[in-house]
PDB file of N, CA and C in Angstrom:
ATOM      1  N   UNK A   1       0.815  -1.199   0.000  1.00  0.00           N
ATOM      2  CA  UNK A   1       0.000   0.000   0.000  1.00  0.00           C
ATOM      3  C   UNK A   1       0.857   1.261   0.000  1.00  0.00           C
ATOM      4  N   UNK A   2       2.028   1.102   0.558  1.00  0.00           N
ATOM      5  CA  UNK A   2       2.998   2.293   0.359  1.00  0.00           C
ATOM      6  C   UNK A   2       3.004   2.908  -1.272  1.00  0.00           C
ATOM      7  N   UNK A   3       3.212   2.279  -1.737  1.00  0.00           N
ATOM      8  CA  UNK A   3       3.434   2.531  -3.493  1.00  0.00           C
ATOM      9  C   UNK A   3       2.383   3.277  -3.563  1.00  0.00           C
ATOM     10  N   UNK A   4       1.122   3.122  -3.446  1.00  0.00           N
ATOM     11  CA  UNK A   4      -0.135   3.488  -3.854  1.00  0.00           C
ATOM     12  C   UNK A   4      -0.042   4.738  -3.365  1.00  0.00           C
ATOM     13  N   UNK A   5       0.124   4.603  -1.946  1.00  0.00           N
ATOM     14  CA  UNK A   5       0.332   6.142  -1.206  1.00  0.00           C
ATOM     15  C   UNK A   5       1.121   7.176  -1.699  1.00  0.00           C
ATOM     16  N   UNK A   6       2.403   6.651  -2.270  1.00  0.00           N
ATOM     17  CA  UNK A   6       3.348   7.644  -2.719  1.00  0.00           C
ATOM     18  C   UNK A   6       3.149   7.790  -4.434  1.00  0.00           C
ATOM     19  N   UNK A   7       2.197   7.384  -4.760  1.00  0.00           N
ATOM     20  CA  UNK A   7       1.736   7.418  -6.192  1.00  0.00           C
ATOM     21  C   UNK A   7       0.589   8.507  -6.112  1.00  0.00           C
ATOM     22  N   UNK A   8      -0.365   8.582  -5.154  1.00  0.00           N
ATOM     23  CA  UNK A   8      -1.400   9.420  -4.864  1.00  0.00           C
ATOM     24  C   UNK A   8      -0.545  10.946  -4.510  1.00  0.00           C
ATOM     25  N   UNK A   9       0.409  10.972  -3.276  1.00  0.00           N
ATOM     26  CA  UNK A   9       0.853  11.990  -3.193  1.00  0.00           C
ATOM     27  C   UNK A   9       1.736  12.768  -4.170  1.00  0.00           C
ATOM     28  N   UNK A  10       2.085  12.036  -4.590  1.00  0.00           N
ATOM     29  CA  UNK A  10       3.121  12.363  -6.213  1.00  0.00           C
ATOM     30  C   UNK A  10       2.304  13.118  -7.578  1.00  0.00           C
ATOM     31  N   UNK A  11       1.037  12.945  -7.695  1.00  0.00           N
ATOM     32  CA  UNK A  11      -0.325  12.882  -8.478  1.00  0.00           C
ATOM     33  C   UNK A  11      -0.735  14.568  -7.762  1.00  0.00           C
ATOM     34  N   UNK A  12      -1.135  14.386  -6.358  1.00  0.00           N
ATOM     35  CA  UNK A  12      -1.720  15.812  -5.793  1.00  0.00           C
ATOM     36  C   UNK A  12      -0.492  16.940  -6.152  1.00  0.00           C
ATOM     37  N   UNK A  13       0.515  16.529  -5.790  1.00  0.00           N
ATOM     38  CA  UNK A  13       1.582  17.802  -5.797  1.00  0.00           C
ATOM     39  C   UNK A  13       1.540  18.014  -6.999  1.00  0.00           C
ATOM     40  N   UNK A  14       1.793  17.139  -8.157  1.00  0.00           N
ATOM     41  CA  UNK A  14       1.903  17.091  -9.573  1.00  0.00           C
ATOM     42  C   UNK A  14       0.900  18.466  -9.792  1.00  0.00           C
ATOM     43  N   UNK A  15      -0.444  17.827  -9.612  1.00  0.00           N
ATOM     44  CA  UNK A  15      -1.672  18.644  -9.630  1.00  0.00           C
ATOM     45  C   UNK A  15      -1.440  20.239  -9.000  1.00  0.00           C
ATOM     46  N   UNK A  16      -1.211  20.477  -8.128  1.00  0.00           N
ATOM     47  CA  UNK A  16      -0.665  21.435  -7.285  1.00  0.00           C
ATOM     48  C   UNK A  16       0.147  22.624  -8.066  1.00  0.00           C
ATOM     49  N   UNK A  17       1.276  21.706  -8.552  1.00  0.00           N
ATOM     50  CA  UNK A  17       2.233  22.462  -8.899  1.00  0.00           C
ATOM     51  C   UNK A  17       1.643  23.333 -10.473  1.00  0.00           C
ATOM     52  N   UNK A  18       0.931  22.027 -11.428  1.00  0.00           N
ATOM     53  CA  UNK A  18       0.449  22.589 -12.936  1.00  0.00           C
ATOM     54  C   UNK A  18      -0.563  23.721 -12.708  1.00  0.00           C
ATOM     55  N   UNK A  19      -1.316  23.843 -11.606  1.00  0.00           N
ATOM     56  CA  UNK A  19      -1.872  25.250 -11.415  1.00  0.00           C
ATOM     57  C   UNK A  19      -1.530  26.467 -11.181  1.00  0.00           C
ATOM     58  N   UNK A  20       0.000  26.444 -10.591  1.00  0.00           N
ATOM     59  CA  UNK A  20       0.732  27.696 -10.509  1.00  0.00           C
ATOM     60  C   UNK A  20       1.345  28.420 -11.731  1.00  0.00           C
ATOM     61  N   UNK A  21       1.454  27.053 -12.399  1.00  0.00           N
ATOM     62  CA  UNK A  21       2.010  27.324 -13.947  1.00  0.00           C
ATOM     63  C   UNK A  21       1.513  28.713 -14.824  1.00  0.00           C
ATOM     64  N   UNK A  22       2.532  29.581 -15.335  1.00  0.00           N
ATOM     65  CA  UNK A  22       1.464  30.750 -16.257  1.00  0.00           C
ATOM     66  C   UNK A  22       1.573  30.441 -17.392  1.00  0.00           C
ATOM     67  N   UNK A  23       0.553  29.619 -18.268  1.00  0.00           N
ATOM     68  CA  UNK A  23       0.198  29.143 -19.065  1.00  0.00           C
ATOM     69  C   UNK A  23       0.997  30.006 -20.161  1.00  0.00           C
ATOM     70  N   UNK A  24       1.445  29.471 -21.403  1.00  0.00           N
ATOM     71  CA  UNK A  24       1.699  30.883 -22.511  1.00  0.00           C
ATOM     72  C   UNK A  24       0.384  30.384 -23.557  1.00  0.00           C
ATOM     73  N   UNK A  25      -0.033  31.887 -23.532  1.00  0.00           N
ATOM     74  CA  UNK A  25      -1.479  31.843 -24.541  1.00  0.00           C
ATOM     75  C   UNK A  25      -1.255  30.974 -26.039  1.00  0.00           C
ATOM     76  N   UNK A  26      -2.777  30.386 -26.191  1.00  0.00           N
ATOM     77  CA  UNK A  26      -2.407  29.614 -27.713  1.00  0.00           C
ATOM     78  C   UNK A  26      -2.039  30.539 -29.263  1.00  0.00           C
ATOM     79  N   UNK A  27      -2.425  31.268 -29.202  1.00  0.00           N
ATOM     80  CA  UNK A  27      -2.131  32.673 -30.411  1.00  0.00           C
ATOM     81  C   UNK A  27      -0.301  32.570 -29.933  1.00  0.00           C
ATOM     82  N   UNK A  28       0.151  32.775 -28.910  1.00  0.00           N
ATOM     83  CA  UNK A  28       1.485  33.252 -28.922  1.00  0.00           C
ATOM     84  C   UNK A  28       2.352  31.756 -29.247  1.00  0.00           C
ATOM     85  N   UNK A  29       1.442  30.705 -28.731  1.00  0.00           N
ATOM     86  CA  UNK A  29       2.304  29.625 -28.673  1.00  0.00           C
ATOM     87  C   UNK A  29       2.170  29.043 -30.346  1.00  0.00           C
ATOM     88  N   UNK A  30       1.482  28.695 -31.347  1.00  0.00           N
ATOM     89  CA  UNK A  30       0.991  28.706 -32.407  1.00  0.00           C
ATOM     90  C   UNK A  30       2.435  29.837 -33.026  1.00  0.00           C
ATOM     91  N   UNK A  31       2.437  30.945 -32.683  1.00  0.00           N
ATOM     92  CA  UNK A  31       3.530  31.810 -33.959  1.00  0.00           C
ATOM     93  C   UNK A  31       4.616  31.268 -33.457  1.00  0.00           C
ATOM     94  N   UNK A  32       4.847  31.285 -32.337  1.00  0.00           N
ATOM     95  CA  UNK A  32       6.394  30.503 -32.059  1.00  0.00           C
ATOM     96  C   UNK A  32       6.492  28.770 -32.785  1.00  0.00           C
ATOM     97  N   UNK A  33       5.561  28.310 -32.728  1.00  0.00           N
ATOM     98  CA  UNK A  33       5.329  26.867 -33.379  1.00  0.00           C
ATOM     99  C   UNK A  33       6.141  27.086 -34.610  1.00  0.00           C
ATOM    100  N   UNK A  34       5.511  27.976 -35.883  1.00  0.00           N
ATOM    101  CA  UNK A  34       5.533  28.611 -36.742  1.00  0.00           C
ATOM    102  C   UNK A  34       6.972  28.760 -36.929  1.00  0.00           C
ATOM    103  N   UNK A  35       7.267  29.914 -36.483  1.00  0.00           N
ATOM    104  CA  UNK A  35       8.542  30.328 -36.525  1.00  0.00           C
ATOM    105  C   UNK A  35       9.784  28.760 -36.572  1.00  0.00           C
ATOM    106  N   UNK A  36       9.665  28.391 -35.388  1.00  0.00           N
ATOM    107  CA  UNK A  36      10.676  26.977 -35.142  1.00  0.00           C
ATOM    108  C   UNK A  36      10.713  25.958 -36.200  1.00  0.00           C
ATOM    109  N   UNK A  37       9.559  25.907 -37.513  1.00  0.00           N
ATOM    110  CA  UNK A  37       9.454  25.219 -38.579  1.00  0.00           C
ATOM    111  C   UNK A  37       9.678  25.779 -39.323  1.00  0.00           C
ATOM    112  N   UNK A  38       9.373  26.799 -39.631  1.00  0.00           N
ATOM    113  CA  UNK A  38       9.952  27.659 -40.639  1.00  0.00           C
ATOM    114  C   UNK A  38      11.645  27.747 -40.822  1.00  0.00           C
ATOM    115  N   UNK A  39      12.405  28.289 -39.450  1.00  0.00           N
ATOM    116  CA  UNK A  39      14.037  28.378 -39.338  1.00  0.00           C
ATOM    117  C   UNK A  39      14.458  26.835 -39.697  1.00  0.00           C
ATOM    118  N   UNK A  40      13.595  25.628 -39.178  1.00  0.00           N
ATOM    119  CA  UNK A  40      13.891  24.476 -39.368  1.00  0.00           C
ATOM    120  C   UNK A  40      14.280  24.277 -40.747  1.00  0.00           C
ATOM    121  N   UNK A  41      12.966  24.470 -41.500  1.00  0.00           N
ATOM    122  CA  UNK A  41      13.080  24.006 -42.502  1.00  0.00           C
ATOM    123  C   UNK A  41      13.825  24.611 -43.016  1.00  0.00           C
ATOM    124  N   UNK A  42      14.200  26.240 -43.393  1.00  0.00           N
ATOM    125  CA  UNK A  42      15.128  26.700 -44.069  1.00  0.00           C
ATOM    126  C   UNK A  42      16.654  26.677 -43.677  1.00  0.00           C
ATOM    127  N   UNK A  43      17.143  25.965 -42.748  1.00  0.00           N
ATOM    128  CA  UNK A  43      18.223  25.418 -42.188  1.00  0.00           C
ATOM    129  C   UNK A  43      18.439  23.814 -42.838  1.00  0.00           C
ATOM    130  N   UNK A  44      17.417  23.090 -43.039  1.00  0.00           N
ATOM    131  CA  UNK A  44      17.849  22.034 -43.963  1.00  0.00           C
ATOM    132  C   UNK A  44      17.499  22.144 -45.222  1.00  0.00           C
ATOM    133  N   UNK A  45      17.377  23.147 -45.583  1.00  0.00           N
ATOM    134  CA  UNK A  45      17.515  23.656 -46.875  1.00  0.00           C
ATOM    135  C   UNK A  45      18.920  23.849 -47.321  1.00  0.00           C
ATOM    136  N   UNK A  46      19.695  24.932 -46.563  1.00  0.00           N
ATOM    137  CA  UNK A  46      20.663  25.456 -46.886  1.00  0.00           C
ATOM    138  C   UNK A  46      21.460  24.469 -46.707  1.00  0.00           C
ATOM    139  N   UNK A  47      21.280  24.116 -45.285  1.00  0.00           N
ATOM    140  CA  UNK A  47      22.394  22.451 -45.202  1.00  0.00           C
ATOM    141  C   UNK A  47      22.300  21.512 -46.540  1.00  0.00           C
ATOM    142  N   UNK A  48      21.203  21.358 -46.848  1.00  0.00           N
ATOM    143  CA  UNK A  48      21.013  20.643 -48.389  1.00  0.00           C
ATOM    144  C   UNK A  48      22.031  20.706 -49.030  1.00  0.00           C
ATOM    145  N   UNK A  49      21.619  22.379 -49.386  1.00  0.00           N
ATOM    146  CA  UNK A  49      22.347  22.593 -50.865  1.00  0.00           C
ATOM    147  C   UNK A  49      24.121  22.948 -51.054  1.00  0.00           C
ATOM    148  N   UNK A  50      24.402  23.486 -49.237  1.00  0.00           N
ATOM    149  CA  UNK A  50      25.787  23.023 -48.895  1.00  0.00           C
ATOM    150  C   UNK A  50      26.192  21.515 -49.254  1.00  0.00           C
ATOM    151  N   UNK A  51      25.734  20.735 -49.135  1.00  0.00           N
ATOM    152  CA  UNK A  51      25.909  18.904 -49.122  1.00  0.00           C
ATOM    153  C   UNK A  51      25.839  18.477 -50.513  1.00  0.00           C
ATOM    154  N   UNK A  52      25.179  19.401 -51.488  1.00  0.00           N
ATOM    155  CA  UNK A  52      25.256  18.932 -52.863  1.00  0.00           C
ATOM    156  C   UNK A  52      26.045  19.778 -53.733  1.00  0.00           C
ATOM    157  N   UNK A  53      26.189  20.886 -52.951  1.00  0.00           N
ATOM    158  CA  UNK A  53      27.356  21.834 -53.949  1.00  0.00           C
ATOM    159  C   UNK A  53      29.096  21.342 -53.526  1.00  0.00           C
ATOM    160  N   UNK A  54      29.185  20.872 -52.420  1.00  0.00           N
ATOM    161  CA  UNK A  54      30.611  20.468 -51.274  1.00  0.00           C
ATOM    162  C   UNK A  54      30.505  18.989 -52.107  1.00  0.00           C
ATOM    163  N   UNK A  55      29.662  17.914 -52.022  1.00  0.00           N
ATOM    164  CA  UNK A  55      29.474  16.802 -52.887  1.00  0.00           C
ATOM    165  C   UNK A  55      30.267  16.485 -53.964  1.00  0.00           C
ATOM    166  N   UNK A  56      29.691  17.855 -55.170  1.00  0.00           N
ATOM    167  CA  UNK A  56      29.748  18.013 -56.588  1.00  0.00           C
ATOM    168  C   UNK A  56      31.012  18.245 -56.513  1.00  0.00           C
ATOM    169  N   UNK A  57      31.732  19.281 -55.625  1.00  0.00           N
ATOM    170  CA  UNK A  57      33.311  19.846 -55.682  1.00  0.00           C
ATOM    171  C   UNK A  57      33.938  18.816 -55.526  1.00  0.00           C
ATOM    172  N   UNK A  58      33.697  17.725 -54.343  1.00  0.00           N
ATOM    173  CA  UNK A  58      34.652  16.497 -53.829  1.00  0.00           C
ATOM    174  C   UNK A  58      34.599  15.894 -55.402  1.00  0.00           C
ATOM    175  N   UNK A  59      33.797  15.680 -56.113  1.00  0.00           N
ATOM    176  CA  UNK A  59      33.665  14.597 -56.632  1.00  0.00           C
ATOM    177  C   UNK A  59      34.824  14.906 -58.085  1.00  0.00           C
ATOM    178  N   UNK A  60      34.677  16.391 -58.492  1.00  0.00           N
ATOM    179  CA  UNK A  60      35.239  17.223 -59.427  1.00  0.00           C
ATOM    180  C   UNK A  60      36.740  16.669 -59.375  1.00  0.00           C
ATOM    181  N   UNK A  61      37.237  16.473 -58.068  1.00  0.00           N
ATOM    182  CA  UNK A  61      38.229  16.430 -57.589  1.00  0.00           C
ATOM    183  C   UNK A  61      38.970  15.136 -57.601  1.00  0.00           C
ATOM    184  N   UNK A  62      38.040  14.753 -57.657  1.00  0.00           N
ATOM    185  CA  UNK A  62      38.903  12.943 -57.113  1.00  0.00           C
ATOM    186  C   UNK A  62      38.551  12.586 -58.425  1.00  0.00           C
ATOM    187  N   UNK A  63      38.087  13.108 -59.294  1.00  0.00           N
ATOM    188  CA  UNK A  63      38.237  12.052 -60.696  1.00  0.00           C
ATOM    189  C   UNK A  63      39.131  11.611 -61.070  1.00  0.00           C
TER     190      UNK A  63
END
């Protein structure tokens, strides 16, 4: 029954604590979403086309 007990009290504080939390609004959290996919994606973009232009040079090279 210990387990149970320290599973219940672990659960209330849990509870406890996510109410103090200051939420960040969904409008603000949504553009930051945004943003982090956007830099993403245009970061493996550029990494891309670094990897196929650096590629093409190695390859120029070692023929």
């Amino acid at each position: 029954m210990n387990v149970i007990n320290n599973i219940k009290k672990f659960l209330g504080e849990a509870k406890a604590e996510l109410v103090k939390v200051s939420w960040t609004p969904r409008r603000d959290l949504i553009g930051s979403t945004a943003v982090v996919i956007s830099v993403t994606a245009a970061l493996a973009l550029y990494i891309g086309m670094i990897d196929i232009i650096l590629t093409k040079i190695l390859s120029l090279i070692l023929r």
